[in-house]
N, C-alpha and C. Protein backbone atom coordinates (compact mmCIF):
# COMPACT_ATOMS: atom_id res chain seq x y z
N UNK A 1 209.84 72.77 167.81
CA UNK A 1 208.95 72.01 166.93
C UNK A 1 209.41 72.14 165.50
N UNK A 2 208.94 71.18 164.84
CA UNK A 2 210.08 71.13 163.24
C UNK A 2 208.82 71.35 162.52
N UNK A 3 209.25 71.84 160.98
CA UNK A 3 207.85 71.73 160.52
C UNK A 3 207.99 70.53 159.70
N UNK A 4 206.89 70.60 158.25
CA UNK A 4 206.87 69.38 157.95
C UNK A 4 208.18 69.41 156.94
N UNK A 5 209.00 70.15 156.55
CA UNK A 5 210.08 70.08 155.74
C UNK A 5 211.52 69.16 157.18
N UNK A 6 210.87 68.98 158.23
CA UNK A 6 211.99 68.60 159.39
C UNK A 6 213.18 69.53 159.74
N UNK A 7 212.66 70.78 158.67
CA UNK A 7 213.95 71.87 159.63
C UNK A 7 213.34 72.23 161.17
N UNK A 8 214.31 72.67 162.05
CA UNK A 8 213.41 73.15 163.13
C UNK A 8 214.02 74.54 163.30
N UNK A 9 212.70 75.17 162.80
CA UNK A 9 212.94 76.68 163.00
C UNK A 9 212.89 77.67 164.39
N UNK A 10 212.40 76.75 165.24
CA UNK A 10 212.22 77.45 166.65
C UNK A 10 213.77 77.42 166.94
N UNK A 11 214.48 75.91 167.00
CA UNK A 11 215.56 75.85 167.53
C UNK A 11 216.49 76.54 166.76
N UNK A 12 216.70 76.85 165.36
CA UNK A 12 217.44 78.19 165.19
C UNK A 12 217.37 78.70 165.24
N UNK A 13 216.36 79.60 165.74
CA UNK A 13 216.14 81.07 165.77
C UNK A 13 216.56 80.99 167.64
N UNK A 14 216.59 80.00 168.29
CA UNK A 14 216.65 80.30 169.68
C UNK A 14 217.99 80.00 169.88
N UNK A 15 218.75 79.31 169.03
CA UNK A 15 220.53 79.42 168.59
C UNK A 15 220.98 80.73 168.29
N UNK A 16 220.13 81.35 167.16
CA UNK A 16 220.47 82.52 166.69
C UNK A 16 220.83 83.88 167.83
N UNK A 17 219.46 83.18 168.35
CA UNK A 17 219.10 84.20 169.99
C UNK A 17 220.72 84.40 170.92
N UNK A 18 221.21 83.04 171.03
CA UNK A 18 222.13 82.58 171.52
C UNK A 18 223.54 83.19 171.10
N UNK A 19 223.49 83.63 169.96
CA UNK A 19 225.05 83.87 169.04
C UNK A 19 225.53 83.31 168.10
N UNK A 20 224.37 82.02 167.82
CA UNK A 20 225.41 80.98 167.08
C UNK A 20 225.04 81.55 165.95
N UNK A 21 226.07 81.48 164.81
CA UNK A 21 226.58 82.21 163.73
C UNK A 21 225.94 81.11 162.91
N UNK A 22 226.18 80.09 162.96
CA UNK A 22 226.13 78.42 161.96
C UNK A 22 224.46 78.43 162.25
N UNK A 23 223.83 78.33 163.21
CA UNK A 23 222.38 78.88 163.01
C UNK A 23 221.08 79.64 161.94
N UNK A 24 222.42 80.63 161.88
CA UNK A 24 221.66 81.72 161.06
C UNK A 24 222.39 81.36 159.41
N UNK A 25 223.40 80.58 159.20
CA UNK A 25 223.73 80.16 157.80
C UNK A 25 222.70 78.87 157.39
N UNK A 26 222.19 78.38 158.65
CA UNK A 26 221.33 77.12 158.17
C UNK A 26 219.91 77.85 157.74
N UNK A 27 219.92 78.90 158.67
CA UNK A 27 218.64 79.68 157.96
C UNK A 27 217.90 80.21 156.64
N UNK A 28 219.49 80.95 156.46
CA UNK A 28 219.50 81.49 155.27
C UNK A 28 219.83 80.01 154.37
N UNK A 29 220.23 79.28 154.54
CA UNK A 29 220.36 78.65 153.26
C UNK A 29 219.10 77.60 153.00
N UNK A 30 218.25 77.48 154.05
CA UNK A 30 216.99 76.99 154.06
C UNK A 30 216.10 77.85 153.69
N UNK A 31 215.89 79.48 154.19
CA UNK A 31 214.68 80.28 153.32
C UNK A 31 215.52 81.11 152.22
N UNK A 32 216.10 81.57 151.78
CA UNK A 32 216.91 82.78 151.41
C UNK A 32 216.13 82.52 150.39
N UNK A 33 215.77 82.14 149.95
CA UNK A 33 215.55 81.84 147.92
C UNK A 33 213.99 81.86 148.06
N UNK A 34 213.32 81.39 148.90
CA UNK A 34 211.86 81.02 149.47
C UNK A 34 211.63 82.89 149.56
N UNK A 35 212.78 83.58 150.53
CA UNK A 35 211.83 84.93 151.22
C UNK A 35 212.45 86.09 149.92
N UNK A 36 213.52 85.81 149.08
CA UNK A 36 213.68 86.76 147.89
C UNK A 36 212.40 86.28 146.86
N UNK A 37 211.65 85.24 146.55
CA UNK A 37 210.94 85.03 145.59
C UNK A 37 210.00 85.96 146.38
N UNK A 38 209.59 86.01 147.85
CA UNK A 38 208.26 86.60 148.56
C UNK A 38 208.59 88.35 148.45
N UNK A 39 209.59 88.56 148.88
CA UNK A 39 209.93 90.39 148.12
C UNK A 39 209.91 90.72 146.90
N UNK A 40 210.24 89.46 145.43
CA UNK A 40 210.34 90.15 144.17
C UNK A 40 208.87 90.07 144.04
N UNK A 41 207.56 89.56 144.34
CA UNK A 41 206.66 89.80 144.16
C UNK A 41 206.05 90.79 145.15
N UNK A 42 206.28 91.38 145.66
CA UNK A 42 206.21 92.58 146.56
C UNK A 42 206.40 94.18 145.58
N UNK A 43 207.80 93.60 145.49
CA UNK A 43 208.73 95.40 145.42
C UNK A 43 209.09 95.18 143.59
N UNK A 44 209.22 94.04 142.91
CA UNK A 44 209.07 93.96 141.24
C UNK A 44 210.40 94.44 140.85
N UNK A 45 211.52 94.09 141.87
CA UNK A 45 212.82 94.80 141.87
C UNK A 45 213.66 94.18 142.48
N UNK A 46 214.43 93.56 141.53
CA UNK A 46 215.42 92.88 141.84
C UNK A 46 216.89 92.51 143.32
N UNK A 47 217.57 94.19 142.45
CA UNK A 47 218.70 94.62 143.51
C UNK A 47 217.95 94.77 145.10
N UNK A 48 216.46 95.95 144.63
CA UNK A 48 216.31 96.11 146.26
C UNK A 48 215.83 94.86 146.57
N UNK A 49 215.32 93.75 146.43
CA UNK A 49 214.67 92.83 147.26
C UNK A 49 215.71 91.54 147.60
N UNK A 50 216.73 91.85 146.89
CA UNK A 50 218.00 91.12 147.50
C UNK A 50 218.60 92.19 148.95
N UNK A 51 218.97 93.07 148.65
CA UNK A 51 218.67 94.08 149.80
C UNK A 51 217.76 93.85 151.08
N UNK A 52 216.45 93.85 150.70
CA UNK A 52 215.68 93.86 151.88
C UNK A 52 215.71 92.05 152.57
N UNK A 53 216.32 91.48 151.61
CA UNK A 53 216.03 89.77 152.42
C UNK A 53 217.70 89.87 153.21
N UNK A 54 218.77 90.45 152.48
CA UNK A 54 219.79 90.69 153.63
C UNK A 54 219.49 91.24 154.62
N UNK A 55 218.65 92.64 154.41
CA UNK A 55 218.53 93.11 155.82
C UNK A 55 217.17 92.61 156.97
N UNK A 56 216.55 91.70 156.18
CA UNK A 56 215.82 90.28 157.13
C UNK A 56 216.70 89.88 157.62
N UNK A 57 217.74 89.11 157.18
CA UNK A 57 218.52 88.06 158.16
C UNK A 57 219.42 89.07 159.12
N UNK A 58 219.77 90.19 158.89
CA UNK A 58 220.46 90.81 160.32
C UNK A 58 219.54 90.98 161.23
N UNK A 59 218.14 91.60 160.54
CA UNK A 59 217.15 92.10 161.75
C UNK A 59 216.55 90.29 162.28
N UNK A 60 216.71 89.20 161.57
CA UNK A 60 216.55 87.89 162.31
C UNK A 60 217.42 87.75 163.80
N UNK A 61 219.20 88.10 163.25
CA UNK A 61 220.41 87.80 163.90
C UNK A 61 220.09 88.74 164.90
N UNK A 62 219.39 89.91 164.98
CA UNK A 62 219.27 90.50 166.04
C UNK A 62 218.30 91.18 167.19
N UNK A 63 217.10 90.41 166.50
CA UNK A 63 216.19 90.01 166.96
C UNK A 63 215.44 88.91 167.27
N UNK A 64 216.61 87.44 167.14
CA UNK A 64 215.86 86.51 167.08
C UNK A 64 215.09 86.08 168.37
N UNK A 65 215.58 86.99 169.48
CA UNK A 65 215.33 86.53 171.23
C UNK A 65 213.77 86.97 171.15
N UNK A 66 213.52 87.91 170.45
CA UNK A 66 211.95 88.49 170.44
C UNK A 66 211.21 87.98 169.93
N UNK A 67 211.40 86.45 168.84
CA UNK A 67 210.55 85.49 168.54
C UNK A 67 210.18 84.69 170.48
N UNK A 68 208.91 84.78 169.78
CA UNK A 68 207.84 83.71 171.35
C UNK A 68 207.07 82.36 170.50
N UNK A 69 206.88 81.29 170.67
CA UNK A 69 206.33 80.21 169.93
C UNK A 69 204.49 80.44 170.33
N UNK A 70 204.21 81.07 171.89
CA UNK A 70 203.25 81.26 171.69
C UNK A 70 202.16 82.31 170.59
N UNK A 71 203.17 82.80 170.06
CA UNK A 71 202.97 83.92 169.15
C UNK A 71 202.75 83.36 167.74
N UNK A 72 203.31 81.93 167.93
CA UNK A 72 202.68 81.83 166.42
C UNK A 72 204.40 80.80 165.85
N UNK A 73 204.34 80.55 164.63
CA UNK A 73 205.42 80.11 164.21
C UNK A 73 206.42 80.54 163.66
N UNK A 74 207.62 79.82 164.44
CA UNK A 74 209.01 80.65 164.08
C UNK A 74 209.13 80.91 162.49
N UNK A 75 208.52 79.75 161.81
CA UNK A 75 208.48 80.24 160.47
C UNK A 75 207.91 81.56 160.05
N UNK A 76 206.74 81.30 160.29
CA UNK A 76 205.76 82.56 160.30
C UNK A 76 206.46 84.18 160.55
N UNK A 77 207.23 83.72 161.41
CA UNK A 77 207.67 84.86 162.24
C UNK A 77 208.56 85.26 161.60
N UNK A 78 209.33 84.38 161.07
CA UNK A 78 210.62 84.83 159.73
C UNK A 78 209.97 85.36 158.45
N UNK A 79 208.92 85.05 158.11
CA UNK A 79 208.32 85.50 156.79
C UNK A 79 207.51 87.32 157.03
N UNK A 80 207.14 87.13 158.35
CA UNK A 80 206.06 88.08 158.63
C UNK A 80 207.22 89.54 158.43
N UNK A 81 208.72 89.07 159.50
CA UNK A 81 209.81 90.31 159.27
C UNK A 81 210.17 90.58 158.19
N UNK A 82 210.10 89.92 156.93
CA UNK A 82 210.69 89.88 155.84
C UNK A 82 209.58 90.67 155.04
N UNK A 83 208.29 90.15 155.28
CA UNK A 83 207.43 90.78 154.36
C UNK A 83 207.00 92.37 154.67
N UNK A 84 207.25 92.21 156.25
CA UNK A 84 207.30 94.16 156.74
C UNK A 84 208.59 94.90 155.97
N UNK A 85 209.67 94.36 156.27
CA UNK A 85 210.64 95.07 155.56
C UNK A 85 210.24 95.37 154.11
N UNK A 86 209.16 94.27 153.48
CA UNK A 86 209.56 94.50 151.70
C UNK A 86 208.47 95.44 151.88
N UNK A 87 207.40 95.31 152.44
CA UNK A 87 206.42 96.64 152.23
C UNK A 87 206.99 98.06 152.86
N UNK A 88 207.75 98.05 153.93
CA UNK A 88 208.57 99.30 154.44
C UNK A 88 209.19 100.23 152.86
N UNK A 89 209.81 99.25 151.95
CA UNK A 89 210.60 99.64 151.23
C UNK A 89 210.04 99.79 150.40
N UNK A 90 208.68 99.30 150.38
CA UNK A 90 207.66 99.44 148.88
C UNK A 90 207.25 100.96 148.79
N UNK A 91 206.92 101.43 150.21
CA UNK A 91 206.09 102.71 150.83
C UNK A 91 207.90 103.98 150.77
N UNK A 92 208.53 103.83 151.05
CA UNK A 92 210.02 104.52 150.90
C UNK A 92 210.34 104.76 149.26
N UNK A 93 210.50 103.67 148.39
CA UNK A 93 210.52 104.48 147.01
C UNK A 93 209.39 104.56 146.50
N UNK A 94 207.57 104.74 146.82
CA UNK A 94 206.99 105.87 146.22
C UNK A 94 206.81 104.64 145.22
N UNK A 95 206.58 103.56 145.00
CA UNK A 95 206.62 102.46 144.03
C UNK A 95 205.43 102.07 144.29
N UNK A 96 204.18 102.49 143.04
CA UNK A 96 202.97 101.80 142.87
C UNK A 96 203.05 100.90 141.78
N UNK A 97 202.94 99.44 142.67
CA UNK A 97 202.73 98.35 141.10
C UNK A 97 201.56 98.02 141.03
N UNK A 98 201.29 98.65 139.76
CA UNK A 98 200.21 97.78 138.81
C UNK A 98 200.26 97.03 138.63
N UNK A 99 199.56 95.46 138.51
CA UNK A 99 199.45 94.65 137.98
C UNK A 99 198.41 94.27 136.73
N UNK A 100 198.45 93.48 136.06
CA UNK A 100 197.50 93.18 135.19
C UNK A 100 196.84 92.17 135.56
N UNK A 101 194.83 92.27 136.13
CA UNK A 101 194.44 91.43 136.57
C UNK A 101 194.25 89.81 136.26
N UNK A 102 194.40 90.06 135.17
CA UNK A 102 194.29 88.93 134.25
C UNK A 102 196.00 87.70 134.89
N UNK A 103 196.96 88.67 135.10
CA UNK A 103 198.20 88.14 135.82
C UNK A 103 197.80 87.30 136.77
N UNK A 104 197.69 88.22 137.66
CA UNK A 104 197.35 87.51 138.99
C UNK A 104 196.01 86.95 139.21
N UNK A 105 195.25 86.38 138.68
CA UNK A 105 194.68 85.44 138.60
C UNK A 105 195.06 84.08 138.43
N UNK A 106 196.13 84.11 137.55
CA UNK A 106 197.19 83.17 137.00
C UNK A 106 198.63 82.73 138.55
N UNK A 107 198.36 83.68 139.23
CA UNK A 107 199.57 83.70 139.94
C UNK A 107 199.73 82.20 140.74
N UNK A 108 198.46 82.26 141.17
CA UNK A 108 198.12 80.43 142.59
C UNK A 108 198.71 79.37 141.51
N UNK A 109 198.59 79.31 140.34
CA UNK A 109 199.56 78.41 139.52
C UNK A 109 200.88 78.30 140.33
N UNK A 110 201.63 79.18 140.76
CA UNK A 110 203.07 78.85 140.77
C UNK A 110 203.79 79.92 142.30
N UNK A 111 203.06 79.95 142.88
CA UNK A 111 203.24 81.18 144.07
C UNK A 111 203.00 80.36 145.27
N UNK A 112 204.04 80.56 146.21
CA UNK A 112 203.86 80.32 147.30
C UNK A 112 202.88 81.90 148.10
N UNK A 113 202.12 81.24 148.34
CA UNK A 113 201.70 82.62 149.58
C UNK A 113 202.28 82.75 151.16
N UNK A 114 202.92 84.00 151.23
CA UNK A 114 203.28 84.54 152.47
C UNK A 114 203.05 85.61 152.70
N UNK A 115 202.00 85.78 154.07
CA UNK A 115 201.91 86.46 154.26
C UNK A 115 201.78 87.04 155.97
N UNK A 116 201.27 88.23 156.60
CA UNK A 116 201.61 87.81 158.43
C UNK A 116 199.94 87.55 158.72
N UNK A 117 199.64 87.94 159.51
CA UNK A 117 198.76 88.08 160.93
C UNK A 117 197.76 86.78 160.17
N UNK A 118 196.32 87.25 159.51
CA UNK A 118 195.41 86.09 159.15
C UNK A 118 196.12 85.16 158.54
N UNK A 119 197.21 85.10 157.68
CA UNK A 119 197.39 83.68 156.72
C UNK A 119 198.90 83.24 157.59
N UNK A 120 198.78 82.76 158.81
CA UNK A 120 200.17 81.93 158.62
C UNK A 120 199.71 80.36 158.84
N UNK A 121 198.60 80.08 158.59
CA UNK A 121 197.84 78.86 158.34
C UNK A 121 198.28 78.39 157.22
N UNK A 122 197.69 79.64 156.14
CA UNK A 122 197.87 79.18 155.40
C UNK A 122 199.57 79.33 154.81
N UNK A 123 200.59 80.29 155.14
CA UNK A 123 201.75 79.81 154.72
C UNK A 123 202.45 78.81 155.08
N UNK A 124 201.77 77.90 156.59
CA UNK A 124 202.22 76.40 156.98
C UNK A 124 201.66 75.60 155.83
N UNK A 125 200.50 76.01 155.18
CA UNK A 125 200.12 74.82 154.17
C UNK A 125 200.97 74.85 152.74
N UNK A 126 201.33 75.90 152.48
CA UNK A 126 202.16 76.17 151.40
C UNK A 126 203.60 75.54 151.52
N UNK A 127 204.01 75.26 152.20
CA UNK A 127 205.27 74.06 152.56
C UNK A 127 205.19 72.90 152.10
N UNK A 128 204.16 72.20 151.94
CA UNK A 128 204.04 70.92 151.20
C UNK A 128 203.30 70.88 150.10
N UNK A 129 203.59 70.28 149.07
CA UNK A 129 203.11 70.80 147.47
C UNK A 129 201.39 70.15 147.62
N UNK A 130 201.23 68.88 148.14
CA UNK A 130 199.79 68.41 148.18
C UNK A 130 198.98 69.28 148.91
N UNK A 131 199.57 70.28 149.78
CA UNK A 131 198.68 71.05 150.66
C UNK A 131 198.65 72.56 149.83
N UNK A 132 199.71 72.66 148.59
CA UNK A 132 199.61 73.67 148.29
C UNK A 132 198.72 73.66 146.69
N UNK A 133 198.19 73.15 146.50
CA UNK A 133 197.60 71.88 145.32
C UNK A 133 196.03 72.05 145.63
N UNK A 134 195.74 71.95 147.14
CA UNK A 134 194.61 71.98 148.06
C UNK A 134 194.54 73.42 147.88
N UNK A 135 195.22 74.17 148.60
CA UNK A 135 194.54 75.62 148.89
C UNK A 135 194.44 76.68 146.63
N UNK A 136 195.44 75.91 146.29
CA UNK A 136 194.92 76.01 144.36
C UNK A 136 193.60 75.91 144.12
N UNK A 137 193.24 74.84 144.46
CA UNK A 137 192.16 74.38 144.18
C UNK A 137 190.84 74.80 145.05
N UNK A 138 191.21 75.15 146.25
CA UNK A 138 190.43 76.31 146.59
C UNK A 138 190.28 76.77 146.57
N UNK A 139 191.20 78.33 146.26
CA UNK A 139 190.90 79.43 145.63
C UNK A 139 189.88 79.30 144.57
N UNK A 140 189.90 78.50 143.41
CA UNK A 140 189.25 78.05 142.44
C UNK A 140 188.03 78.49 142.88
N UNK A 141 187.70 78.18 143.49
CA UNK A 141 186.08 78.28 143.86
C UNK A 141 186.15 80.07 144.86
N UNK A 142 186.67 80.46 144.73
CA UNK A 142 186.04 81.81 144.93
C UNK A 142 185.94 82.76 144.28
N UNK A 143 185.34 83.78 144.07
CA UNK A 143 184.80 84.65 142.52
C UNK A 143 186.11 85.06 142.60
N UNK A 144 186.09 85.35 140.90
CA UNK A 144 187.07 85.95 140.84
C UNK A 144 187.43 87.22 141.50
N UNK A 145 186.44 88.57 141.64
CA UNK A 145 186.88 89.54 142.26
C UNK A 145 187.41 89.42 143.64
N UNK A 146 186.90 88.53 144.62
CA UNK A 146 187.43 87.90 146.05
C UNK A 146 188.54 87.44 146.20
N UNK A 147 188.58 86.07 144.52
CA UNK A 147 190.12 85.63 144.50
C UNK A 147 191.52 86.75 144.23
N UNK A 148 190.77 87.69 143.62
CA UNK A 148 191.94 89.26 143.02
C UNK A 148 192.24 89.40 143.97
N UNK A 149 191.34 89.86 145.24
CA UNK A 149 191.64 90.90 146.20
C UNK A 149 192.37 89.96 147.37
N UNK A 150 192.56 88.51 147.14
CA UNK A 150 193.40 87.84 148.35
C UNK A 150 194.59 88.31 147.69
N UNK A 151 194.73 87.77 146.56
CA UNK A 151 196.06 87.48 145.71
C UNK A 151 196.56 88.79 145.57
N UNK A 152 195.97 90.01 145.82
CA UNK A 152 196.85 91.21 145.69
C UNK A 152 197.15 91.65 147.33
N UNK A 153 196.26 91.40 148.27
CA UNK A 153 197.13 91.13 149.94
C UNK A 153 197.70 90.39 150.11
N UNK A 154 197.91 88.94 149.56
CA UNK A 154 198.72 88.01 150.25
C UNK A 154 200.08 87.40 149.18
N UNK A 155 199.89 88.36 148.03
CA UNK A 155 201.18 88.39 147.30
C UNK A 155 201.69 88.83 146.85
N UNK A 156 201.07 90.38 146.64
CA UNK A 156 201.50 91.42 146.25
C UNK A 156 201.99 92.07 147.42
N UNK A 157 201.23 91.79 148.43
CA UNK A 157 201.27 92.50 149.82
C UNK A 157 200.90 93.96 149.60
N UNK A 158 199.75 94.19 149.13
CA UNK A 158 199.18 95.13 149.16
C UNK A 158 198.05 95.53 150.36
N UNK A 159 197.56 96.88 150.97
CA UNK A 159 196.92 97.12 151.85
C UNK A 159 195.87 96.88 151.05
N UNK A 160 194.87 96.89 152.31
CA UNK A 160 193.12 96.71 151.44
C UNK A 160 193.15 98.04 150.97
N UNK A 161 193.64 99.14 151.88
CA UNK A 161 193.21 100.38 150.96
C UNK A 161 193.40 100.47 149.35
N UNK A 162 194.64 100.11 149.34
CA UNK A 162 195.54 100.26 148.06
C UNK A 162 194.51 99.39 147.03
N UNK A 163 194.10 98.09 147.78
CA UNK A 163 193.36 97.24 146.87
C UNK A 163 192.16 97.51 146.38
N UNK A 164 191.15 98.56 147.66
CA UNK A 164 189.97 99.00 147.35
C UNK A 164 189.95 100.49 145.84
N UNK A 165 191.37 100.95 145.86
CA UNK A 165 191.73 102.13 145.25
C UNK A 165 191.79 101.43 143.39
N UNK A 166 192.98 100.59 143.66
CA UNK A 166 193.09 99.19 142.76
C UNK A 166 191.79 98.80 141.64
N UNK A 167 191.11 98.31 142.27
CA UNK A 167 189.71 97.91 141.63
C UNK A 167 188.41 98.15 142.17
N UNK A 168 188.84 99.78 142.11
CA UNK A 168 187.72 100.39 142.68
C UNK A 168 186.04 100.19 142.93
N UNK A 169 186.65 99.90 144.18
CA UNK A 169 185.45 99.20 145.03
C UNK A 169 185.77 99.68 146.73
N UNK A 170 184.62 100.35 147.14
CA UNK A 170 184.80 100.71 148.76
C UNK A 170 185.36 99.88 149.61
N UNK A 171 186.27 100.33 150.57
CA UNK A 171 186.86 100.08 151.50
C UNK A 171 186.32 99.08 152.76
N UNK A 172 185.23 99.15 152.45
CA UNK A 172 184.37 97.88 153.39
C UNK A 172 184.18 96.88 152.56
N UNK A 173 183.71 97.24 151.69
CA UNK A 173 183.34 95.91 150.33
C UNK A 173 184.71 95.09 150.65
N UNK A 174 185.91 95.80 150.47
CA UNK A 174 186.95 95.01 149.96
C UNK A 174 187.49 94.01 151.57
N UNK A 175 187.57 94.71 152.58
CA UNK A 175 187.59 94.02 153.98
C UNK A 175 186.98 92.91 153.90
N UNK A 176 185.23 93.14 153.77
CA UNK A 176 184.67 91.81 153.62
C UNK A 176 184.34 90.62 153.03
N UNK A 177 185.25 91.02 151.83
CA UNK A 177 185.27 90.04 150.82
C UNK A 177 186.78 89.46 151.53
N UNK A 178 188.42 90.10 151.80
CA UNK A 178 188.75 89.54 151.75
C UNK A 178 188.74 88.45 153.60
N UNK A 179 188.11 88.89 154.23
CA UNK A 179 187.95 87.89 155.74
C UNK A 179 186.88 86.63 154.95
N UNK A 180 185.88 86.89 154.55
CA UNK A 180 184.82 86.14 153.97
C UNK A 180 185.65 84.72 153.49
N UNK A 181 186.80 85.41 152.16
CA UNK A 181 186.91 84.41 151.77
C UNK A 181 188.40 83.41 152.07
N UNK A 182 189.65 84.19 153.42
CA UNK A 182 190.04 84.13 154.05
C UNK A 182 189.17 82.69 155.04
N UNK A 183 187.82 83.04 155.25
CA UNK A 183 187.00 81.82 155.78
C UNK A 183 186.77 81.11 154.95
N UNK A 184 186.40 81.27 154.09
CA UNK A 184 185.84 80.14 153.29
C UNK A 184 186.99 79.24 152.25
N UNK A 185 188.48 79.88 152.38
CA UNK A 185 189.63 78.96 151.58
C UNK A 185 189.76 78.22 153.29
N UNK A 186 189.76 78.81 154.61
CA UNK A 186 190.15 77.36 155.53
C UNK A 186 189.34 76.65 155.85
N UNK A 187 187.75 77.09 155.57
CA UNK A 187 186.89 75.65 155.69
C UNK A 187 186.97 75.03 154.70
N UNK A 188 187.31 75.38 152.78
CA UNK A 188 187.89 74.51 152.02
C UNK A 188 188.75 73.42 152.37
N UNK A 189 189.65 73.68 153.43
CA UNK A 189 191.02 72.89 153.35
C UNK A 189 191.05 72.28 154.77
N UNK A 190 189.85 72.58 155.41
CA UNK A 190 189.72 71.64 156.32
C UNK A 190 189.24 69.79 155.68
């Protein structure tokens, strides 16, 4: 199945599966720039997050047989490995980023969101600028403390813990704000 950009990511990754070498260059030259922008907002570090998107595409090249479509989308599935690796490496150098809230508030201006398990909805909508325009404009409407706490899981890739620690607020508070409004940006964009 292709997405709406008409690459078809199932069928390279099930090339890739295969051996084919030219597969995995169409890959990389279709996300490479897409999944380093999704690590420098992760890890805030250049060298390593060129690093960790190389060592995405080997762990792609050599795991691509362990992508399943019932599992979700091959896209998805390329972003989800990429974004484990950048948090693997976030938790390895001992690297707490602060942000300034006032920042990331600002961020849905110009950020693709990627992220795994609840949002690969929404990183299929982030592929097309009118759909990514839509979920902008949805966020809009959720408080700001709700809108913080997506935008620091789904682009900072921060844990809720980290987030509840962050802008200290309990560890349940912060869960249910961010599923709440996790619901309430996809009945927006329905």
């Amino acid at each position: 199945m292709s997405s709406s950009t008409g690459f078809d990511y199932e069928g390279v990754l099930h090339q890739c599966a295969q051996g084919d070498r030219h597969a995995l260059r169409q890959l990389y030259e279709q996300e490479a720039s897409r999944l380093l922008t999704v690590v420098l907002r992760i890890l805030k570090n250049r060298p390593l997050s060129e690093d960790v998107v190389h060592d995405a595409f080997i762990k792609i090249w050599k795991n691509a047989n362990s992508y399943h479509q019932e599992l979700g989308s091959a896209r998805g599935w390329v972003y989800t490995l990429t974004r484990n690796l950048a948090l693997n490496a976030l938790k390895h150098t001992n690297r707490q980023v602060l942000a300034e809230p006032d920042f990331l508030l600002d961020l849905c201006d110009n950020q693709v969101l990627a992220s795994a398990e609840e949002s690969n909805e929404m990183q299929a909508l982030a592929e097309d600028h009118l759909a990514q325009a839509s979920l902008q404009t949805c966020l809009e409407y959720l408080e700001p403390e709700r809108k913080l706490c997506v935008l620091h899981a789904y682009v900072d890739g921060y844990t809720q813990d980290e987030i509840a620690k962050l802008i200290d607020k309990p560890l349940g508070t912060v869960k249910s704000w961010i599923k709440r409004s996790l619901n309430a940006l996809k009945e927006c964009l329905k």
